[in-house]
PDB file of N, CA and C in Angstrom:
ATOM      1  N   UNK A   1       8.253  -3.466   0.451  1.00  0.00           N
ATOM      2  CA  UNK A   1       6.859  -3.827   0.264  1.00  0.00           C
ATOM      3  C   UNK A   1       6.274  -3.198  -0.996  1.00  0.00           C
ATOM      4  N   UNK A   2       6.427  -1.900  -1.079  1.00  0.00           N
ATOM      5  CA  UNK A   2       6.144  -1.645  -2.715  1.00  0.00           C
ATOM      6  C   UNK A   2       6.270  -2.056  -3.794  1.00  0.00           C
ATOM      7  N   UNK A   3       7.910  -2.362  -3.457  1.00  0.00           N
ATOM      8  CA  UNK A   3       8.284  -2.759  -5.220  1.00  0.00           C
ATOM      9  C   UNK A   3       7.983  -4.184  -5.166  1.00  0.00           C
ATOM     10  N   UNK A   4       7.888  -5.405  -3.797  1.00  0.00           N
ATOM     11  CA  UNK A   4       7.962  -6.700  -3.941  1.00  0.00           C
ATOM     12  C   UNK A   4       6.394  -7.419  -3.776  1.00  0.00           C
ATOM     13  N   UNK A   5       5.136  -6.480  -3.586  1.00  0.00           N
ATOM     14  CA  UNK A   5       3.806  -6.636  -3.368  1.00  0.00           C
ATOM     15  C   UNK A   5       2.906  -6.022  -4.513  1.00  0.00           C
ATOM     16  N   UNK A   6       1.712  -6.873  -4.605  1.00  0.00           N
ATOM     17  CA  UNK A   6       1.006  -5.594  -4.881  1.00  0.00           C
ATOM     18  C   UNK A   6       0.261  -4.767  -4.287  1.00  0.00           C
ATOM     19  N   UNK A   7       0.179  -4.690  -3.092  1.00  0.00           N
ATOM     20  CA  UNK A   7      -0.892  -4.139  -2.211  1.00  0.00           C
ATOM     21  C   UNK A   7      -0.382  -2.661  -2.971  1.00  0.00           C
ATOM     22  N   UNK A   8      -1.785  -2.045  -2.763  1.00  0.00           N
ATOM     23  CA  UNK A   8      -1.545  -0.540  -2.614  1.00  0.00           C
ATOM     24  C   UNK A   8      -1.072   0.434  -1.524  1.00  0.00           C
ATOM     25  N   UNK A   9      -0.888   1.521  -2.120  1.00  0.00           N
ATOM     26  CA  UNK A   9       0.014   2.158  -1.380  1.00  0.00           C
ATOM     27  C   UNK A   9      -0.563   2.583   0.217  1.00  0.00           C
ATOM     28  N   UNK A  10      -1.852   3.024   0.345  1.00  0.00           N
ATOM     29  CA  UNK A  10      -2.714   2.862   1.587  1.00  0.00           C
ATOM     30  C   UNK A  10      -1.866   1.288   1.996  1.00  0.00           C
ATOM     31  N   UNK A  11      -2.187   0.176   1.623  1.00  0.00           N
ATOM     32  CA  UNK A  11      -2.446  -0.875   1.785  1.00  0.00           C
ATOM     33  C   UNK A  11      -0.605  -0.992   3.189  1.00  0.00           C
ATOM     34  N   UNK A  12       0.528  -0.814   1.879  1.00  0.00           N
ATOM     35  CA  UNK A  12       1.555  -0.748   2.655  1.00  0.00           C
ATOM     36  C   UNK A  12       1.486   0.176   3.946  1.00  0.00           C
ATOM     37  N   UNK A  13       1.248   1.542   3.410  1.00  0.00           N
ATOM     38  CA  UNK A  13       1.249   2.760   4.656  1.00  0.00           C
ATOM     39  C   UNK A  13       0.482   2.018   6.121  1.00  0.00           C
ATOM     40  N   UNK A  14      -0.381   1.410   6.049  1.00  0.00           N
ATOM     41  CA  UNK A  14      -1.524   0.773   7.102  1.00  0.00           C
ATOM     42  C   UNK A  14      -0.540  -0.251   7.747  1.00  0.00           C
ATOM     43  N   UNK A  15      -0.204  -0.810   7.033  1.00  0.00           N
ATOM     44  CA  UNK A  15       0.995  -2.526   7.337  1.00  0.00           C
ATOM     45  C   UNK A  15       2.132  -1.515   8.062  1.00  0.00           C
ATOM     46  N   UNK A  16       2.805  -0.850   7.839  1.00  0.00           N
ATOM     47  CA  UNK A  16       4.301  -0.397   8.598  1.00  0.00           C
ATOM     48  C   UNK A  16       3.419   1.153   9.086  1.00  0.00           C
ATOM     49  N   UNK A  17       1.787   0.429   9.628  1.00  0.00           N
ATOM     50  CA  UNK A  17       1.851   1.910  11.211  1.00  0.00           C
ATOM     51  C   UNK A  17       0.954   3.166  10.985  1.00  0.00           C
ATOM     52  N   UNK A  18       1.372   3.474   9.751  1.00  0.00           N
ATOM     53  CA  UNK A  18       0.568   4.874   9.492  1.00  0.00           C
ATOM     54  C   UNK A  18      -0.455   4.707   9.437  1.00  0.00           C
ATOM     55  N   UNK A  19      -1.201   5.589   9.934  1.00  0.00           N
ATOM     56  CA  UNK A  19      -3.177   6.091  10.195  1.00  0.00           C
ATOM     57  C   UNK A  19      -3.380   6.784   9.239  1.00  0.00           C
ATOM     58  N   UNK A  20      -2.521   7.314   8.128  1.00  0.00           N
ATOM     59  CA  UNK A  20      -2.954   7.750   7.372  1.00  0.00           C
ATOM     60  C   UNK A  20      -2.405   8.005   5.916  1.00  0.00           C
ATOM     61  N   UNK A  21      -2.804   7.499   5.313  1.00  0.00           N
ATOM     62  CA  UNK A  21      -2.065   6.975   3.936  1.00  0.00           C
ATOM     63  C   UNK A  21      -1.095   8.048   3.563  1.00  0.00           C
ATOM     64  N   UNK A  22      -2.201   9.677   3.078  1.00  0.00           N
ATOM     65  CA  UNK A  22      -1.584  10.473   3.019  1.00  0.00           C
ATOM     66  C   UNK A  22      -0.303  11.324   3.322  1.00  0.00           C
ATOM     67  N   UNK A  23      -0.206  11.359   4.861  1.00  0.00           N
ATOM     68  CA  UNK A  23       0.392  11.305   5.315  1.00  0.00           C
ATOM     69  C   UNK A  23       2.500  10.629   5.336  1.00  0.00           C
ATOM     70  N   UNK A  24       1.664   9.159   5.345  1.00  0.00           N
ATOM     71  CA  UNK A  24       2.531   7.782   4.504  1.00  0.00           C
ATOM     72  C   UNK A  24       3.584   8.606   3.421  1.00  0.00           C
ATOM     73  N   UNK A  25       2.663   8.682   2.273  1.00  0.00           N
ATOM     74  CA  UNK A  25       2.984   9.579   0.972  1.00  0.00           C
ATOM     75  C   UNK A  25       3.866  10.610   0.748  1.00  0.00           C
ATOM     76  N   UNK A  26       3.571  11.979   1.522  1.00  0.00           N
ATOM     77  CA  UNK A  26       4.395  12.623   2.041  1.00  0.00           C
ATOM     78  C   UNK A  26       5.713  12.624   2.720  1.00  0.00           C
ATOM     79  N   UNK A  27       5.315  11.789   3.669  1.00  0.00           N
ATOM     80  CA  UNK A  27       6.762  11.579   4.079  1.00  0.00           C
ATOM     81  C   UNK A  27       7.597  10.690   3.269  1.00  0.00           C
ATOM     82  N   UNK A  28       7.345   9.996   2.199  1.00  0.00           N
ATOM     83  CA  UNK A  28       7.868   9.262   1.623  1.00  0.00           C
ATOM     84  C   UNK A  28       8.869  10.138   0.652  1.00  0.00           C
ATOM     85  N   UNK A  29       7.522  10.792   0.144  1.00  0.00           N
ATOM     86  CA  UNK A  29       8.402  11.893  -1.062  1.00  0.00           C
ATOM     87  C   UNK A  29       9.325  12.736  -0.595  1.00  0.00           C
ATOM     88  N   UNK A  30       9.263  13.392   0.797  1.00  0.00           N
ATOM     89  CA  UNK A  30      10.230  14.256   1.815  1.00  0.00           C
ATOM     90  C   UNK A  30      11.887  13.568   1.966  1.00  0.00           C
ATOM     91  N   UNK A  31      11.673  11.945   1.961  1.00  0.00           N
ATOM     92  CA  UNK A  31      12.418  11.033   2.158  1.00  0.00           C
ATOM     93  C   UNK A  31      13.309  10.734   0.813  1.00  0.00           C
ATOM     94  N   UNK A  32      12.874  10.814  -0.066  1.00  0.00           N
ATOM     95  CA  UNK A  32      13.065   9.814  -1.254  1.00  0.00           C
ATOM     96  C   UNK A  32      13.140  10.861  -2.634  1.00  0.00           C
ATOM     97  N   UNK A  33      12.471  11.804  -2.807  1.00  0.00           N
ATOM     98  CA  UNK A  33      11.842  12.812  -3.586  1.00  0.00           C
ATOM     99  C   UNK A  33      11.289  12.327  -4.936  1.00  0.00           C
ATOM    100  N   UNK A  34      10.509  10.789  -4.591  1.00  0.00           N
ATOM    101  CA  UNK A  34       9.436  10.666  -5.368  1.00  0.00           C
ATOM    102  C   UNK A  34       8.292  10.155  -5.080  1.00  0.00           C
ATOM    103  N   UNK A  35       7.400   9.854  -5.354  1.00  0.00           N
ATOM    104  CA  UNK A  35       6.291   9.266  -4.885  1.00  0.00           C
ATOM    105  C   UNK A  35       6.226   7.871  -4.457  1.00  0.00           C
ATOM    106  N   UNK A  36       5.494   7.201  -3.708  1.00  0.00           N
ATOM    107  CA  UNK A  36       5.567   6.002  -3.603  1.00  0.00           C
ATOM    108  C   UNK A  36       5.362   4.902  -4.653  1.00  0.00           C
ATOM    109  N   UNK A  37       3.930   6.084  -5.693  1.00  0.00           N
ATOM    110  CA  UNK A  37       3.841   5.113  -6.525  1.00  0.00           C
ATOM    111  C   UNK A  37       4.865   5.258  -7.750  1.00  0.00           C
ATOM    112  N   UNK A  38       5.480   6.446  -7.877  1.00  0.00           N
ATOM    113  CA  UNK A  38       6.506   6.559  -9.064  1.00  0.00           C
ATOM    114  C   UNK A  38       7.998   6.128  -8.501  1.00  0.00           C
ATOM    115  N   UNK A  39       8.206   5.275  -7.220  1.00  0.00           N
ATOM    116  CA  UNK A  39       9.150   4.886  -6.556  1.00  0.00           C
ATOM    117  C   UNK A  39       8.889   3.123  -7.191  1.00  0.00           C
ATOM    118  N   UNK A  40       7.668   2.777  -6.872  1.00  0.00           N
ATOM    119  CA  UNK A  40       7.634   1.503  -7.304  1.00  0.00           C
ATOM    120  C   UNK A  40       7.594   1.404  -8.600  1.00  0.00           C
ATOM    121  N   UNK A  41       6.818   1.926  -9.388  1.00  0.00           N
ATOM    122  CA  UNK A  41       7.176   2.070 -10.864  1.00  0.00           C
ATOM    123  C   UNK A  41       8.753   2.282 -11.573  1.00  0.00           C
ATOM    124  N   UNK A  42       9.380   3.020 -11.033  1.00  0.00           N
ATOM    125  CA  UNK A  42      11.151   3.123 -11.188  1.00  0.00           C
ATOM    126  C   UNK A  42      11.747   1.362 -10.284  1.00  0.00           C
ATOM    127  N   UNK A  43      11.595   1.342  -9.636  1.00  0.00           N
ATOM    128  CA  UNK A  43      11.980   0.374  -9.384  1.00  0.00           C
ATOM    129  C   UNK A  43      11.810  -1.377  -9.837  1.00  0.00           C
ATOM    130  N   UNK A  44      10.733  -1.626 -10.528  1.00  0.00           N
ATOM    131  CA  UNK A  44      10.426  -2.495 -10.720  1.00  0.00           C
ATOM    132  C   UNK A  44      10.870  -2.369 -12.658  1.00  0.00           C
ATOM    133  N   UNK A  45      11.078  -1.301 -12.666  1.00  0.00           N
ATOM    134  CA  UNK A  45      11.351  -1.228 -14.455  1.00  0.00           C
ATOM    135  C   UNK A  45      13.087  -1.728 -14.488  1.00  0.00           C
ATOM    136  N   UNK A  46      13.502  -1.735 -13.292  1.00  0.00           N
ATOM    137  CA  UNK A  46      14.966  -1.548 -12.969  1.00  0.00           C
ATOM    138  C   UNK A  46      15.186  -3.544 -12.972  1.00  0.00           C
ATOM    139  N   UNK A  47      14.251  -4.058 -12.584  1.00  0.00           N
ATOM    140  CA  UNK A  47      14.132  -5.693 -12.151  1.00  0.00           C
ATOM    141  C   UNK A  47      14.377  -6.340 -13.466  1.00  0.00           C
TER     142      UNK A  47
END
C-alpha cells in the first residue's frame, strides 16, 4: 500500500487496523529499519 498508493502514511496505518498512526510508524521502522515514508521513497526510486 505505500509504495502502490498515494494515501498517506496515517492513511495506510488506519486501512491495515492501527489506532494510531504513530504507533503504525514505529513498528514499521522496528520491522524494516526505515521509515515508512523513506521505505516508500526507496522503493518507488527502485520502479
Amino acid at each position: 500500500m505505500l509504495v502502490d498508493s498515494d494515501r498517506t502514511v496515517a492513511e495506510v496505518a488506519y486501512q491495515i487496523g492501527y489506532k494510531d498512526p504513530h504507533h503504525f510508524s514505529r513498528d514499521f521502522k522496528n520491522a524494516t529499519g526505515q521509515s515508512p515514508k523513506s521505505f516508500r521513497c526507496n522503493e518507488r526510486a527502485q520502479l
